[in-house]
N, C-alpha and C. Protein backbone atom coordinates (compact mmCIF):
# COMPACT_ATOMS: atom_id res chain seq x y z
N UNK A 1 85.59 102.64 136.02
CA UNK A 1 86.41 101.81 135.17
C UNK A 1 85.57 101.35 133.97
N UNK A 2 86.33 101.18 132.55
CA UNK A 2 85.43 101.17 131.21
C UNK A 2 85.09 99.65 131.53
N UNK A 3 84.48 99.02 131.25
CA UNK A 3 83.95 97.80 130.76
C UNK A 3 83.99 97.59 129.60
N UNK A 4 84.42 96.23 129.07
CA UNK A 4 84.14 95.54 127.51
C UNK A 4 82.89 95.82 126.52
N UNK A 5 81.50 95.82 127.71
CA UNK A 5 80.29 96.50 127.40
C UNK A 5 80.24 97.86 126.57
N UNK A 6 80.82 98.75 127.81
CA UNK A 6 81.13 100.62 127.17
C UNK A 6 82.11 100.79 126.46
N UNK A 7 83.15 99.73 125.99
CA UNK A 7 84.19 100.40 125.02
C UNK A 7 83.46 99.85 123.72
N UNK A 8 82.73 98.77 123.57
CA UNK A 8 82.41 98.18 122.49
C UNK A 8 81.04 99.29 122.34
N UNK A 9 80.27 99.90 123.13
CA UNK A 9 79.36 100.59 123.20
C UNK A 9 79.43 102.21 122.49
N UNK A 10 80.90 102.66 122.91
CA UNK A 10 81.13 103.83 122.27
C UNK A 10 81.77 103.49 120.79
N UNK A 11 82.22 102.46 120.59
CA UNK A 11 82.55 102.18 119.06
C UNK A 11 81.74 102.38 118.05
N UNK A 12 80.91 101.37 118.85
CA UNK A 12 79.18 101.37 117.74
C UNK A 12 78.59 102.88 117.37
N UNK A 13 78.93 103.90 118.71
CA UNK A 13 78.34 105.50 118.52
C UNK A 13 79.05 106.00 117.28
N UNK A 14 81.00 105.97 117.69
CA UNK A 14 81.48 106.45 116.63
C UNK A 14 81.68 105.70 115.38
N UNK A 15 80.97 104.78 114.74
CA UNK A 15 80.71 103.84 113.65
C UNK A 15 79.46 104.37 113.18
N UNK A 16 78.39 104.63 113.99
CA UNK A 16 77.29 105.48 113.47
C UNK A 16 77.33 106.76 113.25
N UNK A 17 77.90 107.73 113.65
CA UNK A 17 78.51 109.20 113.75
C UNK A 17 79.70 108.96 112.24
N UNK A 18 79.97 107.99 111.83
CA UNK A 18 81.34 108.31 110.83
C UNK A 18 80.38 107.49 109.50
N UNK A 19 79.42 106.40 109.48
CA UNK A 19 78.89 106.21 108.67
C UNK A 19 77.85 107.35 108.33
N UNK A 20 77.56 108.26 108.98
CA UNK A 20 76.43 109.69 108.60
C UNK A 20 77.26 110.40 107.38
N UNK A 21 78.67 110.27 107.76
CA UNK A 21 79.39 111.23 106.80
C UNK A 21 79.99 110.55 105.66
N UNK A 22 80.48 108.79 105.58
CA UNK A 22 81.35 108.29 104.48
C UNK A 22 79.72 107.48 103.98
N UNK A 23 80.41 107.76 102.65
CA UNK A 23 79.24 106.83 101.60
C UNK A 23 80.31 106.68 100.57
N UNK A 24 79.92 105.27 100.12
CA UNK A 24 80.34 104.86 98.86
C UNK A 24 79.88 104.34 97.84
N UNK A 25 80.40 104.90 96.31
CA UNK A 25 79.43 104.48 95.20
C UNK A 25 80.61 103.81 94.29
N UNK A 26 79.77 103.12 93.07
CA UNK A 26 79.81 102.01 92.23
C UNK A 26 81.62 102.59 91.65
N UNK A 27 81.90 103.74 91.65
CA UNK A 27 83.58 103.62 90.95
C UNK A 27 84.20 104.21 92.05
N UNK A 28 83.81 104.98 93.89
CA UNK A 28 84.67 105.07 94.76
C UNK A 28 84.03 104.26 95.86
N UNK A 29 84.49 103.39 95.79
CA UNK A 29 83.38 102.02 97.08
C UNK A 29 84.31 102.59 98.75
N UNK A 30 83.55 101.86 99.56
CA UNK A 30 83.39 102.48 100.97
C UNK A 30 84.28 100.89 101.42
N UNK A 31 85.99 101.05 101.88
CA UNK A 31 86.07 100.02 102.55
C UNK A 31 85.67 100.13 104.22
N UNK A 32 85.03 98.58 104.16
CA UNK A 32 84.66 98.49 105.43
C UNK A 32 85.48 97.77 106.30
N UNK A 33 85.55 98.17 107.55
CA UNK A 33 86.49 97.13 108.70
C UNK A 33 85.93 96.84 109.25
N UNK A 34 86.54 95.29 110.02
CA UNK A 34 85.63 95.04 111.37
C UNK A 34 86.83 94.03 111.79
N UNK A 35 86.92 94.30 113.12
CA UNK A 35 88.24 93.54 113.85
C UNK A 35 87.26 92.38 114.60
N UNK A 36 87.54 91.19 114.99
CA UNK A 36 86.99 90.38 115.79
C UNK A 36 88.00 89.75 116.91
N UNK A 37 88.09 89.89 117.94
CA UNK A 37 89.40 89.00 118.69
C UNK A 37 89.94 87.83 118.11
N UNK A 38 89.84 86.95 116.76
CA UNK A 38 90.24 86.52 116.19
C UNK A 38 90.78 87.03 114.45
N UNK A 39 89.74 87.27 114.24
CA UNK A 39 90.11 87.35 112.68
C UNK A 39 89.78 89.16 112.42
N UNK A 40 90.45 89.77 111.35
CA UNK A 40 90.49 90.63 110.91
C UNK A 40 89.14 90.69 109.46
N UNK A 41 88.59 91.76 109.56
CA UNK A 41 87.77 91.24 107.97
C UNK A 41 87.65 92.85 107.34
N UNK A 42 87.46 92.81 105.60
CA UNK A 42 87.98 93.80 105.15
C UNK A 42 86.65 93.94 104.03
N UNK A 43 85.60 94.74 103.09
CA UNK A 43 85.02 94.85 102.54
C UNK A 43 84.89 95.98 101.74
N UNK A 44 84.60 95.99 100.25
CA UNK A 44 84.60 97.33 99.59
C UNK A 44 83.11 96.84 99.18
N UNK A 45 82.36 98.28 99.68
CA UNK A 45 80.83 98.24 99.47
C UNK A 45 80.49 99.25 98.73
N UNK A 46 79.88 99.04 97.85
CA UNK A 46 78.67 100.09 96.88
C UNK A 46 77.66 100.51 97.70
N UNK A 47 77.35 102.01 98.25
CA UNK A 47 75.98 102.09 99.12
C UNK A 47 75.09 102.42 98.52
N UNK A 48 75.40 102.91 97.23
CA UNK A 48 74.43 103.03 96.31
C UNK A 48 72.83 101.80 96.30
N UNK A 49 73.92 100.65 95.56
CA UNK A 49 73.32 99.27 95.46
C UNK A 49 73.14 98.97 96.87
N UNK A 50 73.74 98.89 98.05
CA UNK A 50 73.87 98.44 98.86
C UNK A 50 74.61 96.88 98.93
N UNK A 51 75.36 96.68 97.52
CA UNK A 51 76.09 95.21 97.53
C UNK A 51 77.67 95.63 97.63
N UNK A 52 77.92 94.37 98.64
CA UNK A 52 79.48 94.32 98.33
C UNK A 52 79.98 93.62 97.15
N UNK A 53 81.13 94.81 96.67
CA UNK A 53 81.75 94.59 96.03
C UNK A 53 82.86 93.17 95.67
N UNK A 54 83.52 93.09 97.09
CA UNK A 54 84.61 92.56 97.11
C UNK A 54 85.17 92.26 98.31
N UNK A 55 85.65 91.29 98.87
CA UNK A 55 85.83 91.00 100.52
C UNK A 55 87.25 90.29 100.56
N UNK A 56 87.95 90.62 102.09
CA UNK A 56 88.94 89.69 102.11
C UNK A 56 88.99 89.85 103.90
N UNK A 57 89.72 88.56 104.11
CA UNK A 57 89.94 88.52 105.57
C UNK A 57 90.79 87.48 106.15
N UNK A 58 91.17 87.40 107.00
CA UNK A 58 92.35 86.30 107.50
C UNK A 58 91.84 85.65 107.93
N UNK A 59 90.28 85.09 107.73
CA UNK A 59 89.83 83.68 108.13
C UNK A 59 89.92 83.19 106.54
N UNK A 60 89.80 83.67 105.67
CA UNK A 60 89.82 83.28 104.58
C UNK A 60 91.29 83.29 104.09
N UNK A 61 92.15 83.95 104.10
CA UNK A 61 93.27 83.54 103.71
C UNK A 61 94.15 82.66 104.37
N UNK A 62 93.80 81.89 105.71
CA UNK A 62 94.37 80.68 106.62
C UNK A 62 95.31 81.29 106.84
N UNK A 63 95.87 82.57 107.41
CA UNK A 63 96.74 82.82 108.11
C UNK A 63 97.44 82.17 109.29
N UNK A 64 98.78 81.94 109.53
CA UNK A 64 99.12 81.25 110.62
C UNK A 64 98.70 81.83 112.42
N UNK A 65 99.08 83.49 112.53
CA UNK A 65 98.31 84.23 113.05
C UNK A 65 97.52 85.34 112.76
N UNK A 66 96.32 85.12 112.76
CA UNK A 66 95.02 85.74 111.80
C UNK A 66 94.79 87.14 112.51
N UNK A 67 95.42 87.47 113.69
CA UNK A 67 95.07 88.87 114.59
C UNK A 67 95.55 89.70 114.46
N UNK A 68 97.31 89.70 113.95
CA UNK A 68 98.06 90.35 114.17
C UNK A 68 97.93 91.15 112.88
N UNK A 69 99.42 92.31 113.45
CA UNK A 69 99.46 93.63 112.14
C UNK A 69 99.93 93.11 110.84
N UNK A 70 100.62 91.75 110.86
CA UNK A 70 101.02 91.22 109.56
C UNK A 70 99.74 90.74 108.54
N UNK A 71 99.08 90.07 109.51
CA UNK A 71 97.37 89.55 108.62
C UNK A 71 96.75 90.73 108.25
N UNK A 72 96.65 91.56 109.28
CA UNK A 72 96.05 92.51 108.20
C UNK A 72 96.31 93.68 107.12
N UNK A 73 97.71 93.51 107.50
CA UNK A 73 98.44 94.08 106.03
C UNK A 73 98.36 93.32 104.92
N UNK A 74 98.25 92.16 105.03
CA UNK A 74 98.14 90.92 104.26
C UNK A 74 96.25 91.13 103.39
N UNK A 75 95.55 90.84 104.36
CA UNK A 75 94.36 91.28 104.23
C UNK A 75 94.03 92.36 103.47
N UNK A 76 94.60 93.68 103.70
CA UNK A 76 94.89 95.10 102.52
C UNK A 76 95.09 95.01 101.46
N UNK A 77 96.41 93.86 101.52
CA UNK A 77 97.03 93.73 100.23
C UNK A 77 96.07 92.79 99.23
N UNK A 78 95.16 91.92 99.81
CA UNK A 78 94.64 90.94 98.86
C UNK A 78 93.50 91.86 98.46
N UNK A 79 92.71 92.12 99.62
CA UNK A 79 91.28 93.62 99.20
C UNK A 79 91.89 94.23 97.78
N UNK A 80 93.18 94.80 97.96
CA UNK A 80 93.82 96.07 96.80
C UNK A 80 94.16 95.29 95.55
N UNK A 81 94.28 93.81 95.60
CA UNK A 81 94.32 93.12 94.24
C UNK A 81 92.72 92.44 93.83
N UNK A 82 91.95 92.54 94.87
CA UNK A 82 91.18 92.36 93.99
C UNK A 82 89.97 93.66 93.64
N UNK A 83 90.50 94.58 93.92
CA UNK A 83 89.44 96.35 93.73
C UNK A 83 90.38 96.22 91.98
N UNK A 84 91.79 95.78 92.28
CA UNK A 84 92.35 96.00 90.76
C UNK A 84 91.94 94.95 89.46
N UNK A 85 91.44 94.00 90.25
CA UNK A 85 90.48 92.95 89.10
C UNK A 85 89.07 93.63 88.89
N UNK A 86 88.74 94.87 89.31
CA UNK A 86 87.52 95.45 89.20
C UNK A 86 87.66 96.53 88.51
N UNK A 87 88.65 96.68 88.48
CA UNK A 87 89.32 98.14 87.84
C UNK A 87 88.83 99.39 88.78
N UNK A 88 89.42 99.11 89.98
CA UNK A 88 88.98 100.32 90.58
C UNK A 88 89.86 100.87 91.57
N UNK A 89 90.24 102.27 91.42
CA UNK A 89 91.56 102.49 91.96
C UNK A 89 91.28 103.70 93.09
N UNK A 90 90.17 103.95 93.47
CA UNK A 90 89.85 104.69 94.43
C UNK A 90 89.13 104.25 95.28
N UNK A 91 88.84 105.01 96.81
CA UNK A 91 87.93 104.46 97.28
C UNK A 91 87.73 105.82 98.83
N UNK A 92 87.08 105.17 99.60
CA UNK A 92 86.71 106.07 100.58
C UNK A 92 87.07 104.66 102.18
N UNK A 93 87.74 105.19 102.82
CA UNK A 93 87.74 103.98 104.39
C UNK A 93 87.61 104.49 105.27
N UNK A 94 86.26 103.31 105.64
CA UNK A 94 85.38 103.73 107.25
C UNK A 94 86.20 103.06 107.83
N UNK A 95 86.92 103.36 108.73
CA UNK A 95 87.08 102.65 109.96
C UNK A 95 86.40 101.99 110.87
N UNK A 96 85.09 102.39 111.02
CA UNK A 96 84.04 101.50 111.36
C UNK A 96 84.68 101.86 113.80
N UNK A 97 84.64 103.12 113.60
CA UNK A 97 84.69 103.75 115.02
C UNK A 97 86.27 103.20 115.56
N UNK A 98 86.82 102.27 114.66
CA UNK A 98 88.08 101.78 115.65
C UNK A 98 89.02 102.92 115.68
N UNK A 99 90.22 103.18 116.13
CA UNK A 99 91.21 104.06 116.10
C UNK A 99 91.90 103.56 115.18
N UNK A 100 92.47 104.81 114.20
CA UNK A 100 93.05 104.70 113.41
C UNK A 100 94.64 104.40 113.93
N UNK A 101 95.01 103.03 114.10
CA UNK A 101 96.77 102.18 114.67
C UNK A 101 96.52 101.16 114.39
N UNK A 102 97.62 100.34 115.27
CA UNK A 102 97.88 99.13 114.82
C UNK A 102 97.25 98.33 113.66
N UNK A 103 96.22 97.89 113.85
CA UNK A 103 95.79 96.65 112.65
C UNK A 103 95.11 96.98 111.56
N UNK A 104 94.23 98.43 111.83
CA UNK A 104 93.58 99.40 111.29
C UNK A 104 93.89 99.72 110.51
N UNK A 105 95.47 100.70 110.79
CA UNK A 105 96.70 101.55 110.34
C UNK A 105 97.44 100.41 109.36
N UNK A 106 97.30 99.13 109.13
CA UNK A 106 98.14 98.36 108.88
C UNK A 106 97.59 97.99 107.30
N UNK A 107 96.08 97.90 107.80
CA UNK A 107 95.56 97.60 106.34
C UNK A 107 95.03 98.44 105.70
N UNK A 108 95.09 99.56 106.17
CA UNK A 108 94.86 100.90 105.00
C UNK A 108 96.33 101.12 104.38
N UNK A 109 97.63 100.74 105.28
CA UNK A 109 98.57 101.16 104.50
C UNK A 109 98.84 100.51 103.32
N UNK A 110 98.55 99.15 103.65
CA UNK A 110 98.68 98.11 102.54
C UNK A 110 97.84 98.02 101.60
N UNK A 111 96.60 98.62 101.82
CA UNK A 111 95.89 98.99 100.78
C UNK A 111 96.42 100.26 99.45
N UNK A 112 97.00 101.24 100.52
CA UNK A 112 97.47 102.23 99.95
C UNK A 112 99.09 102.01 98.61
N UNK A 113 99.82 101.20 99.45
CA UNK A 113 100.70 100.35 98.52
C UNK A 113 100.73 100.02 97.66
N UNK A 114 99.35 99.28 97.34
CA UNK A 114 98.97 97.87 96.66
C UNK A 114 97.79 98.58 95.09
N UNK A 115 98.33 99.96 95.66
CA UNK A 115 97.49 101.06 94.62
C UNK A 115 96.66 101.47 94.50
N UNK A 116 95.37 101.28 95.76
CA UNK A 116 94.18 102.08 96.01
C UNK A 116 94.17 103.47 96.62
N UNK A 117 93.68 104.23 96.05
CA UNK A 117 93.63 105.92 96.46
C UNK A 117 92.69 106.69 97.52
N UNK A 118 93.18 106.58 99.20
CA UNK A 118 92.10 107.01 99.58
C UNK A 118 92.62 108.59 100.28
């Protein structure tokens, strides 16, 4: 039977195995994910520089429920307005080993909406 240990254990493998292949630079930045049993968090990084660009997340936007597929469509949508205060309309998204559904699936779509090209 998996343990909390080995599922969080094989994430980290396929997060290292998918960061070997996505890189992102200064006009197609690398969004990053990371789910927490509370809050959702969202980042467009330069790996060039190694600085982030631009961040958003449902601890920061005081969501009423910060976990669900609505926050982080929400979350997409604010990331994709502010890549457009940067003028930047492309990009590359790590998933960061999670499966691409629910909350994942939610804020790439809303990213995708909201006019970023991945």
């Amino acid at each position: 039977m998996y343990s909390v240990f080995n599922k969080n254990k094989q994430r980290l493998h396929r997060h290292i195995r998918i960061r070997a292949k996505v890189a992102g630079t200064a006009d197609r930045p690398r969004i990053s994910v990371f789910r927490s049993n509370k809050f959702i968090y969202a980042a467009l990084v330069d790996d060039t520089t190694g600085k982030t660009l631009a961040s958003s997340s449902s601890a920061k936007l005081g969501l009423e429920n910060p976990s669900n597929i609505d926050a982080a469509s929400k979350v997409g949508a604010d990331l994709a307005e502010k890549a457009k205060a940067l003028k930047i309309t492309k990009a590359v998204f790590d998933r960061s080993g999670y499966l691409y559904h629910g909350q994942v699936k939610a804020l790439a779509e809303a990213c995708r909406e909201a006019g970023l090209a991945f």
